[in-house]
C-alpha atoms as a PDB file:
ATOM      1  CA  UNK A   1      16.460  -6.018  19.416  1.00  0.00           C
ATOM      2  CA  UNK A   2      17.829  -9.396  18.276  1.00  0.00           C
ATOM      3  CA  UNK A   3      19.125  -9.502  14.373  1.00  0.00           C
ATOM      4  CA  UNK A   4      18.155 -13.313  13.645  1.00  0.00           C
ATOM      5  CA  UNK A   5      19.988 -15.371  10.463  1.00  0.00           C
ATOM      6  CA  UNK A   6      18.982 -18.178   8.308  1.00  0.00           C
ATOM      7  CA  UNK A   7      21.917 -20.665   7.406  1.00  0.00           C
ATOM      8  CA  UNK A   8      20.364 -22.964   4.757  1.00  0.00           C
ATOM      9  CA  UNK A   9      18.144 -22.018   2.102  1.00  0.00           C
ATOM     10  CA  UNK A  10      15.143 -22.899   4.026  1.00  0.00           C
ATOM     11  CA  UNK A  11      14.263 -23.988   7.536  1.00  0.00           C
ATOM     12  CA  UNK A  12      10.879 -25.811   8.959  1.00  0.00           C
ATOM     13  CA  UNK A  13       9.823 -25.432  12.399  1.00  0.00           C
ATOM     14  CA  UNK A  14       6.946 -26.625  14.489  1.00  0.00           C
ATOM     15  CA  UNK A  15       6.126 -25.142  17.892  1.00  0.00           C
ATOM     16  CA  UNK A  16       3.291 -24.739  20.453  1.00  0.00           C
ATOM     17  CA  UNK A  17       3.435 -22.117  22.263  1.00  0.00           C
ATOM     18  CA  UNK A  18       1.086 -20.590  25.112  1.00  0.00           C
ATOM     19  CA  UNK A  19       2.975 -17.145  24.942  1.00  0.00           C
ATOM     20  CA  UNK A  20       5.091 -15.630  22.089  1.00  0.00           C
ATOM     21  CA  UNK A  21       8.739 -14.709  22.984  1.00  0.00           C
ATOM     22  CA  UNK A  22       9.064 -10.982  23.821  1.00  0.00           C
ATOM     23  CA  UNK A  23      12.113 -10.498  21.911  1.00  0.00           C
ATOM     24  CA  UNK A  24      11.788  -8.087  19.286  1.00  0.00           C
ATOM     25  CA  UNK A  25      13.197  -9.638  16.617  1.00  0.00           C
ATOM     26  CA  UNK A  26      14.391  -8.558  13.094  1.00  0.00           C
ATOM     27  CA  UNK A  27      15.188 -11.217  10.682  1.00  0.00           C
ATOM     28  CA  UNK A  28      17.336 -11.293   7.124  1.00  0.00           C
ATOM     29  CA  UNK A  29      14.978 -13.744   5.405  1.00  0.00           C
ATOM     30  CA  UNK A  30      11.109 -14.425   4.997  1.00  0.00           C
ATOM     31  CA  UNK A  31       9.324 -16.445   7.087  1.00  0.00           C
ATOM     32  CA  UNK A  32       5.649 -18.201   6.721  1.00  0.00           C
ATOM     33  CA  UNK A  33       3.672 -18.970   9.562  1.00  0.00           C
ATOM     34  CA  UNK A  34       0.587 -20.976   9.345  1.00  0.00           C
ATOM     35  CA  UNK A  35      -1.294 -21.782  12.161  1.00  0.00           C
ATOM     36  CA  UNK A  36      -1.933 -25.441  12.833  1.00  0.00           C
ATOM     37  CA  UNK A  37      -4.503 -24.704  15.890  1.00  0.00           C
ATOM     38  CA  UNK A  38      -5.298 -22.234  18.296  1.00  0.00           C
ATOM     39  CA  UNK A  39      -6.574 -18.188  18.619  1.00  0.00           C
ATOM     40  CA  UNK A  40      -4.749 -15.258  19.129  1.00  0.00           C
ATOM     41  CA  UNK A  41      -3.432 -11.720  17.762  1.00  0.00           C
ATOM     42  CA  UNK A  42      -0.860 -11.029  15.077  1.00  0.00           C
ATOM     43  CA  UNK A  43       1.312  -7.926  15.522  1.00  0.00           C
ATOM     44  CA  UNK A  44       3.865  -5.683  12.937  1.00  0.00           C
ATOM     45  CA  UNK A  45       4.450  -2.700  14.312  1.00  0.00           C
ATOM     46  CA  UNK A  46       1.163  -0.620  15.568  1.00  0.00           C
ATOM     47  CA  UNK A  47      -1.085  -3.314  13.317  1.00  0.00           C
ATOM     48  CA  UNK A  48      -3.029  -5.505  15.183  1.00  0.00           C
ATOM     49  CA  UNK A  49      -4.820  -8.977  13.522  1.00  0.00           C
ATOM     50  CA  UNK A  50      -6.906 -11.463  14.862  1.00  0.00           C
ATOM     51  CA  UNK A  51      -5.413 -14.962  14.089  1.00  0.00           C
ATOM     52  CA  UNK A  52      -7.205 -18.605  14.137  1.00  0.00           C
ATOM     53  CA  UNK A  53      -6.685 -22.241  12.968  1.00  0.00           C
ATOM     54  CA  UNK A  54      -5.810 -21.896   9.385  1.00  0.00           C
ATOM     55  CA  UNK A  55      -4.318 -18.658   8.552  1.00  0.00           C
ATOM     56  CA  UNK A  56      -0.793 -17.689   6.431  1.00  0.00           C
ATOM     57  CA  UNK A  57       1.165 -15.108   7.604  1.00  0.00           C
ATOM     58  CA  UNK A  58       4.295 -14.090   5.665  1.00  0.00           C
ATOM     59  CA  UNK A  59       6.826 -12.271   7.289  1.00  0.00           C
ATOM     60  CA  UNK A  60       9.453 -10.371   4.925  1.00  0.00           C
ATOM     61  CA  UNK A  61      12.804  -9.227   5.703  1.00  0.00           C
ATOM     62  CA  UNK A  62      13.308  -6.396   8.514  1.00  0.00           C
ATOM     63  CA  UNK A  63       9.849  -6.636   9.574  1.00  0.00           C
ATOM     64  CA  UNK A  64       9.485  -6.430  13.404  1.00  0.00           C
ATOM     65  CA  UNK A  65       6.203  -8.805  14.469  1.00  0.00           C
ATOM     66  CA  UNK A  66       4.457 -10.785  17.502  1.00  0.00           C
ATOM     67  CA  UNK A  67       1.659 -12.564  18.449  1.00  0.00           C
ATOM     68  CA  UNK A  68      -0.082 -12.277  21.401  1.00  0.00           C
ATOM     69  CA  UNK A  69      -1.542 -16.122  22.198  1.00  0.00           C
ATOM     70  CA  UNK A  70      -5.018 -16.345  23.313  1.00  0.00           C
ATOM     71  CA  UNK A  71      -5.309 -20.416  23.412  1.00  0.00           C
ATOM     72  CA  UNK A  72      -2.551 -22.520  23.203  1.00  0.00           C
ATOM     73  CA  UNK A  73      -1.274 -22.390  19.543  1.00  0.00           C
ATOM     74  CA  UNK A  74       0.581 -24.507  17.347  1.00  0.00           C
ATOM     75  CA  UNK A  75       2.844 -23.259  14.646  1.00  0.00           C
ATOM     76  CA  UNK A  76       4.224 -24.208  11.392  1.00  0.00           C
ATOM     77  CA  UNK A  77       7.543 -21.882  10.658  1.00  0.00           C
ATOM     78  CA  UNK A  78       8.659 -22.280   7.382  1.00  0.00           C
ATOM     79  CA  UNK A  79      11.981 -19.742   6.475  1.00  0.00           C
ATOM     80  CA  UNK A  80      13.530 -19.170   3.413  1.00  0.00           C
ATOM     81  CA  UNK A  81      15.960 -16.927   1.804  1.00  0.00           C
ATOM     82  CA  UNK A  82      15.185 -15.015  -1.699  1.00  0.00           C
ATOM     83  CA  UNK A  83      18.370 -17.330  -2.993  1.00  0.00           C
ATOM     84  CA  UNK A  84      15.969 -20.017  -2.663  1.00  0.00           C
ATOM     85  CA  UNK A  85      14.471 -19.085  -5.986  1.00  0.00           C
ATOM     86  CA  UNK A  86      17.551 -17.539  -7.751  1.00  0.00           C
ATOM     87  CA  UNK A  87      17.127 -18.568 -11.245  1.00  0.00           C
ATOM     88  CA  UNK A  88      20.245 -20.969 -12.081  1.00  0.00           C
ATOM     89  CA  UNK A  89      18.853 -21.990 -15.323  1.00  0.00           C
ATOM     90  CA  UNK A  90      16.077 -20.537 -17.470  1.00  0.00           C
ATOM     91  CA  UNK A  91      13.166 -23.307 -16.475  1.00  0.00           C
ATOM     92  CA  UNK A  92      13.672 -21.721 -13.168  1.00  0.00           C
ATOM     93  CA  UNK A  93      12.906 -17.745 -13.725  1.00  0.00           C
ATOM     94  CA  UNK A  94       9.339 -18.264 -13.393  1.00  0.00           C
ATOM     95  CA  UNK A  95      10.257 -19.118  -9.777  1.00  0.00           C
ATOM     96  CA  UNK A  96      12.283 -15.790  -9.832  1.00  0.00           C
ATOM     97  CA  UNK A  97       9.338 -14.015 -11.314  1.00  0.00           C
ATOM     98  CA  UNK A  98       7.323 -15.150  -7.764  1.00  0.00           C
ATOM     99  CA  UNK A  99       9.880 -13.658  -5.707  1.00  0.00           C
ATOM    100  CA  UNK A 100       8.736 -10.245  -7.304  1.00  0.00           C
ATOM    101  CA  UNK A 101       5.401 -10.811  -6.532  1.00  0.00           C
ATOM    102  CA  UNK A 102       6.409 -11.320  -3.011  1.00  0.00           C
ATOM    103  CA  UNK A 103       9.097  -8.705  -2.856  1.00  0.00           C
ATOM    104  CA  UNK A 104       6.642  -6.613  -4.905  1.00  0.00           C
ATOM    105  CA  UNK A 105       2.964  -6.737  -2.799  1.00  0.00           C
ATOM    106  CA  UNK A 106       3.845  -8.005   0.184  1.00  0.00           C
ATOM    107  CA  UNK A 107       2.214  -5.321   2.510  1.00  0.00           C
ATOM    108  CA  UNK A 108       4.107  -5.474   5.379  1.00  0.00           C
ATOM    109  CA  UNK A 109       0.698  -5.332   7.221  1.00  0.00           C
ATOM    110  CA  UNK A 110      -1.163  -7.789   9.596  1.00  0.00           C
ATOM    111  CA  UNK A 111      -3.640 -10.428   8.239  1.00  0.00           C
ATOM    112  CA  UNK A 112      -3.727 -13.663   5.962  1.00  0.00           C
ATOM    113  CA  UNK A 113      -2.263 -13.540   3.033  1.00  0.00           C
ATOM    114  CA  UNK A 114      -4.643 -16.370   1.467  1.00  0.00           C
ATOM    115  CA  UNK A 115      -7.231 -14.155  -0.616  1.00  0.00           C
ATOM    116  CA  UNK A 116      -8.016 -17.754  -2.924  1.00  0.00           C
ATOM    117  CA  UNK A 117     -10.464 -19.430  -1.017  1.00  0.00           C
ATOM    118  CA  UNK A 118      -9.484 -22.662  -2.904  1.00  0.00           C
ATOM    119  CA  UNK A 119      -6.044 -22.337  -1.266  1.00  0.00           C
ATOM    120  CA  UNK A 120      -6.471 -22.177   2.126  1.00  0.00           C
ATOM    121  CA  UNK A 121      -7.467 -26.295   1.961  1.00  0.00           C
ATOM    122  CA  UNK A 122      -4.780 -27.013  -0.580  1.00  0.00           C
ATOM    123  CA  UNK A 123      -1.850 -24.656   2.179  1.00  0.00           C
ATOM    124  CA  UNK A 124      -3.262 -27.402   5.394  1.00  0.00           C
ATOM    125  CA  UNK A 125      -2.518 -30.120   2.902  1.00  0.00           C
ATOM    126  CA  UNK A 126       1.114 -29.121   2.048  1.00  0.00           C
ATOM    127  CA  UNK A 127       1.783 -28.425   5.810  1.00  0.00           C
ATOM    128  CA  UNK A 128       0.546 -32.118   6.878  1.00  0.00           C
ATOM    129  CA  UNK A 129       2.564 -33.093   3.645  1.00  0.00           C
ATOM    130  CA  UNK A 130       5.817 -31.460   4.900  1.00  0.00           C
ATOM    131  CA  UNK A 131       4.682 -32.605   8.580  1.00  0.00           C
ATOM    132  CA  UNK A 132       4.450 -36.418   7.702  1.00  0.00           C
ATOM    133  CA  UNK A 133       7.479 -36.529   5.617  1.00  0.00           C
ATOM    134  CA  UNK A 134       9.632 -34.940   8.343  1.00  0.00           C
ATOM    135  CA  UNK A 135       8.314 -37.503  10.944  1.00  0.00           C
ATOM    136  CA  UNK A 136       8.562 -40.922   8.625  1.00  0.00           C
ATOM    137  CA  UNK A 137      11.800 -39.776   7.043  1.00  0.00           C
ATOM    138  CA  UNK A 138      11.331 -42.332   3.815  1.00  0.00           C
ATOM    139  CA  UNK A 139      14.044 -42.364   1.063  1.00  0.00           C
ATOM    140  CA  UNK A 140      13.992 -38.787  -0.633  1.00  0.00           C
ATOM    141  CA  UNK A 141      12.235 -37.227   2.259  1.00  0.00           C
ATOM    142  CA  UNK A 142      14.375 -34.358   1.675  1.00  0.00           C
ATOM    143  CA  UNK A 143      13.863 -34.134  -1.765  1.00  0.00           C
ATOM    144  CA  UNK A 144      10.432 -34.416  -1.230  1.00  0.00           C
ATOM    145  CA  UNK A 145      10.225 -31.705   0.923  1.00  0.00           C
ATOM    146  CA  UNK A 146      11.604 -29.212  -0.782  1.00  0.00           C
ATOM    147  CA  UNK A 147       9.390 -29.592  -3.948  1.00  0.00           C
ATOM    148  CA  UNK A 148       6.491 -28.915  -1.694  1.00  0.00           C
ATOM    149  CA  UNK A 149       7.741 -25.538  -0.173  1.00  0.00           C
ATOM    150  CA  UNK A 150       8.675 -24.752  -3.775  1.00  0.00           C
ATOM    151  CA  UNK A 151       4.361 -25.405  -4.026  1.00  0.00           C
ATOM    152  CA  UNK A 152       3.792 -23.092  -1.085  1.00  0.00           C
ATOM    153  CA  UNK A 153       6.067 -19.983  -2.118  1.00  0.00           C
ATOM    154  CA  UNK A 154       4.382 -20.729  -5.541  1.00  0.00           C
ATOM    155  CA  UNK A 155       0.802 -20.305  -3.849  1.00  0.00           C
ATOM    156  CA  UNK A 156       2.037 -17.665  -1.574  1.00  0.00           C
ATOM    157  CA  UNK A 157       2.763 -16.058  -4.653  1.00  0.00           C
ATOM    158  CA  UNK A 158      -0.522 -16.462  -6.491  1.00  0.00           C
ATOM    159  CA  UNK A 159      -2.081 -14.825  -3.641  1.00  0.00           C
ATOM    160  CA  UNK A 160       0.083 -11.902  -3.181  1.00  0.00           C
ATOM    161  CA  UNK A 161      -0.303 -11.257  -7.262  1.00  0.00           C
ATOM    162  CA  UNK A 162      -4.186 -11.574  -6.979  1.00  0.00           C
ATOM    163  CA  UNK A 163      -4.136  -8.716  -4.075  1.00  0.00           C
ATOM    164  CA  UNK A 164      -5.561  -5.508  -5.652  1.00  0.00           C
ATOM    165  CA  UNK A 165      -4.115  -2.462  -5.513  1.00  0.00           C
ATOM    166  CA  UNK A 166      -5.171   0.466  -3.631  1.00  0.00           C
ATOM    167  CA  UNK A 167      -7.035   2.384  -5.812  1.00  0.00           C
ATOM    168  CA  UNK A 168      -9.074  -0.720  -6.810  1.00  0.00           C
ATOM    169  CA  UNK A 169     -12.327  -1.731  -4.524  1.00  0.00           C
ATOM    170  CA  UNK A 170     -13.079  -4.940  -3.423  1.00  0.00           C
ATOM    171  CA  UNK A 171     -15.702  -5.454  -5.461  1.00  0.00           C
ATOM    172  CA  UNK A 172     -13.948  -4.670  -8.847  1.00  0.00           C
ATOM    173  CA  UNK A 173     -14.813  -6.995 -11.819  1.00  0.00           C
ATOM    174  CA  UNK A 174     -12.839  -9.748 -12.846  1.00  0.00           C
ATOM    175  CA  UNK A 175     -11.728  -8.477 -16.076  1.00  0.00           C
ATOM    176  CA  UNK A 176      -9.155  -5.720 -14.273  1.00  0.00           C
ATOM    177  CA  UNK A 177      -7.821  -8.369 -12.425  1.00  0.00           C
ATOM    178  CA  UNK A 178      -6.923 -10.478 -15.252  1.00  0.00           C
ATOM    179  CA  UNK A 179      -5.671  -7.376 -17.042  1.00  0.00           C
ATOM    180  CA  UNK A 180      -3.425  -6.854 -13.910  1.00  0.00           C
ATOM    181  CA  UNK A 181      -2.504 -10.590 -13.971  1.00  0.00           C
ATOM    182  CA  UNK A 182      -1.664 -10.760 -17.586  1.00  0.00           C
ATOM    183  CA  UNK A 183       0.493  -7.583 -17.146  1.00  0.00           C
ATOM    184  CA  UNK A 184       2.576  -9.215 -14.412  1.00  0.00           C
ATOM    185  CA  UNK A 185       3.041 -12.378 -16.384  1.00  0.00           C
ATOM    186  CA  UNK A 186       4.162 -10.253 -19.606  1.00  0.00           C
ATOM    187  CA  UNK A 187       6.174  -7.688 -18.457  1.00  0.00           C
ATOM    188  CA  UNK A 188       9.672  -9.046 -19.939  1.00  0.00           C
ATOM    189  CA  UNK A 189       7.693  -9.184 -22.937  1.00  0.00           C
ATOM    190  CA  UNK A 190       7.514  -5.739 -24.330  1.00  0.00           C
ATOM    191  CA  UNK A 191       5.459  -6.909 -27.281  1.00  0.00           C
ATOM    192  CA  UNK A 192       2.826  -8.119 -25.771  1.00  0.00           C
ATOM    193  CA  UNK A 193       1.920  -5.084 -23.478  1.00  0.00           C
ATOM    194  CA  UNK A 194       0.875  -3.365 -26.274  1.00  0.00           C
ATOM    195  CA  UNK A 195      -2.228  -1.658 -26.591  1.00  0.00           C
ATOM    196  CA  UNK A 196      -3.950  -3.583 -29.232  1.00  0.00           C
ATOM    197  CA  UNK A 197      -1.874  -6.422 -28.422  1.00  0.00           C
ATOM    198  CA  UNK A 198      -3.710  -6.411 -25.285  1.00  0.00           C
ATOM    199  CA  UNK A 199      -7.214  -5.220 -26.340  1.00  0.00           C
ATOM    200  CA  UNK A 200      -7.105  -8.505 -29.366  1.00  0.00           C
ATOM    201  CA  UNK A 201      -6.526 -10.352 -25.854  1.00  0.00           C
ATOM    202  CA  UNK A 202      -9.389  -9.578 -23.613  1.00  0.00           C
ATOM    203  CA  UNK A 203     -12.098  -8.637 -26.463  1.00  0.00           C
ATOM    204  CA  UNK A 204     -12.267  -4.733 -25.921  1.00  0.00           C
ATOM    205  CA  UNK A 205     -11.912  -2.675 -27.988  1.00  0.00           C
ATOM    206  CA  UNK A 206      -8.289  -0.684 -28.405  1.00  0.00           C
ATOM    207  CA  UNK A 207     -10.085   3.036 -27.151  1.00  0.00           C
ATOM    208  CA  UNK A 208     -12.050   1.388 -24.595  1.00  0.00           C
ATOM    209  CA  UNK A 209      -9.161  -0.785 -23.245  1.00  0.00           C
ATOM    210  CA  UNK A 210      -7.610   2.728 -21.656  1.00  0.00           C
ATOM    211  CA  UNK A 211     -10.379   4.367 -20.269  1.00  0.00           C
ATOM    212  CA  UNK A 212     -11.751   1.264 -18.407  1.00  0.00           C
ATOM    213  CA  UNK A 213      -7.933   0.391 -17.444  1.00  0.00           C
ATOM    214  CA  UNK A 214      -7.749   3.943 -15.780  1.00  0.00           C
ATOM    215  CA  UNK A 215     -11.498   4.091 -14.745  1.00  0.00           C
ATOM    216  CA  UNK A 216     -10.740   0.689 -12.431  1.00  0.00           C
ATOM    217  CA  UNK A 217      -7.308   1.303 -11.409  1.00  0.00           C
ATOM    218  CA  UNK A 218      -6.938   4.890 -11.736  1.00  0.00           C
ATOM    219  CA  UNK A 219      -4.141   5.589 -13.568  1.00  0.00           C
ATOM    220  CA  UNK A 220      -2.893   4.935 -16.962  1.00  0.00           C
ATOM    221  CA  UNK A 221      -2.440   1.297 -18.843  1.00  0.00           C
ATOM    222  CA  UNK A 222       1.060   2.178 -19.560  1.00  0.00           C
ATOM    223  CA  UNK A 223       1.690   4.597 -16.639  1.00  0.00           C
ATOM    224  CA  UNK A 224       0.819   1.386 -14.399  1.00  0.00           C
ATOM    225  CA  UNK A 225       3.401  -0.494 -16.814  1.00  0.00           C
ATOM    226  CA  UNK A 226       5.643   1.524 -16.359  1.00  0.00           C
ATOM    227  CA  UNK A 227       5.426   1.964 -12.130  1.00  0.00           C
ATOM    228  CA  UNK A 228       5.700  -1.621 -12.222  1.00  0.00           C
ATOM    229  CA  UNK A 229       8.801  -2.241 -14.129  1.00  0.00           C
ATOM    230  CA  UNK A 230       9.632   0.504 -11.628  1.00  0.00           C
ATOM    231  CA  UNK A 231       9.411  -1.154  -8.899  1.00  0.00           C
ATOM    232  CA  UNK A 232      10.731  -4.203 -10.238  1.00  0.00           C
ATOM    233  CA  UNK A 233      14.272  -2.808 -10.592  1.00  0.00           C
ATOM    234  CA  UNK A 234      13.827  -1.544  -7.329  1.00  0.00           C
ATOM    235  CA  UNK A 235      13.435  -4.783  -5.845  1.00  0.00           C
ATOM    236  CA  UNK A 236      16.958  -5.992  -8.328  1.00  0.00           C
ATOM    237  CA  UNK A 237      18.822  -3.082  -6.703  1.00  0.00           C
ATOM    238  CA  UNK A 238      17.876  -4.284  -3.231  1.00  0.00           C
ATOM    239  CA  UNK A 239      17.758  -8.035  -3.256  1.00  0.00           C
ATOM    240  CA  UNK A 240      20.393  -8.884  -6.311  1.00  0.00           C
ATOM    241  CA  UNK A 241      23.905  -8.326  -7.215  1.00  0.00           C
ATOM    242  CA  UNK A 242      22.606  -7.929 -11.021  1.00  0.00           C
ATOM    243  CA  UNK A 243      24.848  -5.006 -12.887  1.00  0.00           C
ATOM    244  CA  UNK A 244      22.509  -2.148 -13.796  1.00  0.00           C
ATOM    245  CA  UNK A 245      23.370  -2.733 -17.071  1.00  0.00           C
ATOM    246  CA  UNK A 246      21.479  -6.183 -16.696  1.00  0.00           C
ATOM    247  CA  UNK A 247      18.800  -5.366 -15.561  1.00  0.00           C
ATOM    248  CA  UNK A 248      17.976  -2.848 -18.124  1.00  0.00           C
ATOM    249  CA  UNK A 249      18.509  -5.327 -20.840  1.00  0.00           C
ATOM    250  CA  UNK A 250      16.346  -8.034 -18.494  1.00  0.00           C
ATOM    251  CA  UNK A 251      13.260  -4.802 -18.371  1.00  0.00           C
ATOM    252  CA  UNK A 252      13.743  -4.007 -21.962  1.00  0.00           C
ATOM    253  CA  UNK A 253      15.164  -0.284 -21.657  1.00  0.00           C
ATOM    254  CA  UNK A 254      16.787   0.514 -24.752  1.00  0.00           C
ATOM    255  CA  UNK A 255      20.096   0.983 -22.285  1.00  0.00           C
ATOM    256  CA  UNK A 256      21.205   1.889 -19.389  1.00  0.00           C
ATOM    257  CA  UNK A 257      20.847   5.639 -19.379  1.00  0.00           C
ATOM    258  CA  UNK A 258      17.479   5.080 -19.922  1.00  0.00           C
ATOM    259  CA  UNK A 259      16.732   3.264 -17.154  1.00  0.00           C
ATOM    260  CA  UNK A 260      18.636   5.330 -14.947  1.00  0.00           C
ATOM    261  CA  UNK A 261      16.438   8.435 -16.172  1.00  0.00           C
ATOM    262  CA  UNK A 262      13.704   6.800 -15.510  1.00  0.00           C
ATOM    263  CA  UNK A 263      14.276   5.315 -12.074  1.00  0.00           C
ATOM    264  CA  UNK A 264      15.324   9.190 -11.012  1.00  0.00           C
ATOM    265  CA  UNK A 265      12.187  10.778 -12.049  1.00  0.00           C
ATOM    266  CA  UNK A 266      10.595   7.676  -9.659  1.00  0.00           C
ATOM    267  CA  UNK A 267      12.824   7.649  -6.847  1.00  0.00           C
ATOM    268  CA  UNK A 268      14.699  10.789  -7.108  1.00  0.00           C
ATOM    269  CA  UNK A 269      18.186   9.048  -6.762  1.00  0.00           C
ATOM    270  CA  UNK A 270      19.948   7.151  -9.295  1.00  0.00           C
ATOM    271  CA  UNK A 271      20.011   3.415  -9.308  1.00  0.00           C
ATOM    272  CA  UNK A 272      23.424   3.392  -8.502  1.00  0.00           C
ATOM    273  CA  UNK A 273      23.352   5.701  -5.574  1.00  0.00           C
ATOM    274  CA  UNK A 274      19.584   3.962  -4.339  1.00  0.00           C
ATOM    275  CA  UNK A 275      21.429   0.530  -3.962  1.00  0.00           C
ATOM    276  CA  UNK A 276      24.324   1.753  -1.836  1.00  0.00           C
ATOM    277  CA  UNK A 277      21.600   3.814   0.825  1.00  0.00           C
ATOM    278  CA  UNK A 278      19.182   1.203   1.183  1.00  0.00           C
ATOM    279  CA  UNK A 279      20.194  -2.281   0.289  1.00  0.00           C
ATOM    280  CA  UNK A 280      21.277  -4.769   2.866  1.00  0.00           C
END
């Protein structure tokens, strides 16, 4: 098994291949592979998916995957690191706030990860984009190019957040998934998760707001807050050097012995100890 590192923020790489490399690889970063042309099968693990001319693959850290190449195939690699997006300033946190979508939904599963129909033209337009500006290398090429992989992870991310959770079919109404949506988008902002907050928001009533919330998603409106938040400091204890202490004030806990209570009825382990057994 070959451990594989990134060295710059972000990496693009074009290939055609008529058979994958059998090395089992595990790498430290995420990668995105669209293909540019050709059939085949997409492997993680004992998952199998049938690939074609068009699809988005993302790839997240420690994942093992393959592809088995039916036609000769032609792919776009595009690796970055979750530094990429670490918010320097406070314009960029909404770029932070995609990495938890990613870190968040990502399902570690075969398949494409563009739900959006609308996207899928919009993803073969920023790959020729990238393409073009790698081949004519004009002034700011650079520059240029990373604005539009910032556009990709930003798509990448609008996908991930529109997947629906298990408990929800495929066939759900949009309303849930805007509930779900606007609960992502709020969740530093305590006052706006509330119940009648939320049910002035969407035009339902406040009593109705809960049962249809649990009814779609099956479980509570603030039980699914609160697994969320959840799993966001999960994803801070694994991929960040943040001080616990930050990251309750970032999630709103009234301080850090709350947070810790709460993450060890969820996990079982405190924060403290969770980090130092699982994180890189």
């Amino acid at each position: 098994m070959k451990n594989i590192n990134l060295y710059h923020p972000f990496e693009i790489d074009v290939k055609e291949l008529d058979s994958f490399p059998k090395v089992l690889e595990i790498n430290n970063f995420f990668k995105l592979i669209y293909i540019i042309d050709g059939i085949g099968v997409q492997f993680i693990g004992n998952n199998r998916f049938d690939y074609r001319k068009g699809n988005l693959f993302l790839i997240t850290p420690q994942d093992t995957h393959s592809f088995e190449i039916t036609t000769p195939t032609k792919f776009f690699f595009l690796r970055f690191e979750d530094s990429f997006f670490s918010p320097k300033v406070d314009k960029e946190k909404d770029m932070a706030q995609h990495m938890d979508y990613i870190l968040q939904n990502a399902s570690h599963r075969p398949g494409c990860i563009l739900k959006n129909k609308a996207d899928k033209p919009l993803i073969a337009l920023l790959v020729e984009s990238i393409l073009n500006e790698l081949e004519n290398e004009q002034l700011y090429h650079q520059k240029i190019i990373e604005q539009i992989v910032t556009t990709m992870i930003t798509v990448v991310a609008r996908n991930i957040a529109l997947k629906l959770p298990k408990n929800i079919k495929e066939n759900t109404g949009e309303t849930v998934l805007e509930i779900l949506n606007y609960i992502q988008q709020n969740i530093f902002e305590p006052k706006m998760l509330k119940s009648e907050i939320m049910s002035a928001h969407f035009g339902i009533s406040n009593d109705y707001l809960g049962k249809y919330f649990k009814k779609q998603v099956g479980e509570t409106l603030q039980g699914y807050i609160s697994n969320y938040k959840l799993r966001l400091i999960e994803t801070r204890l694994l991929h960040s050097d943040m001080r616990i202490g930050e990251i309750a004030y970032e999630l709103n806990y009234a301080d850090e012995s709350h947070l810790n209570k709460a993450f060890k009825k969820f996990k079982g382990i405190s924060p403290s100890e969770y980090r130092k057994r699982f994180s890189n």
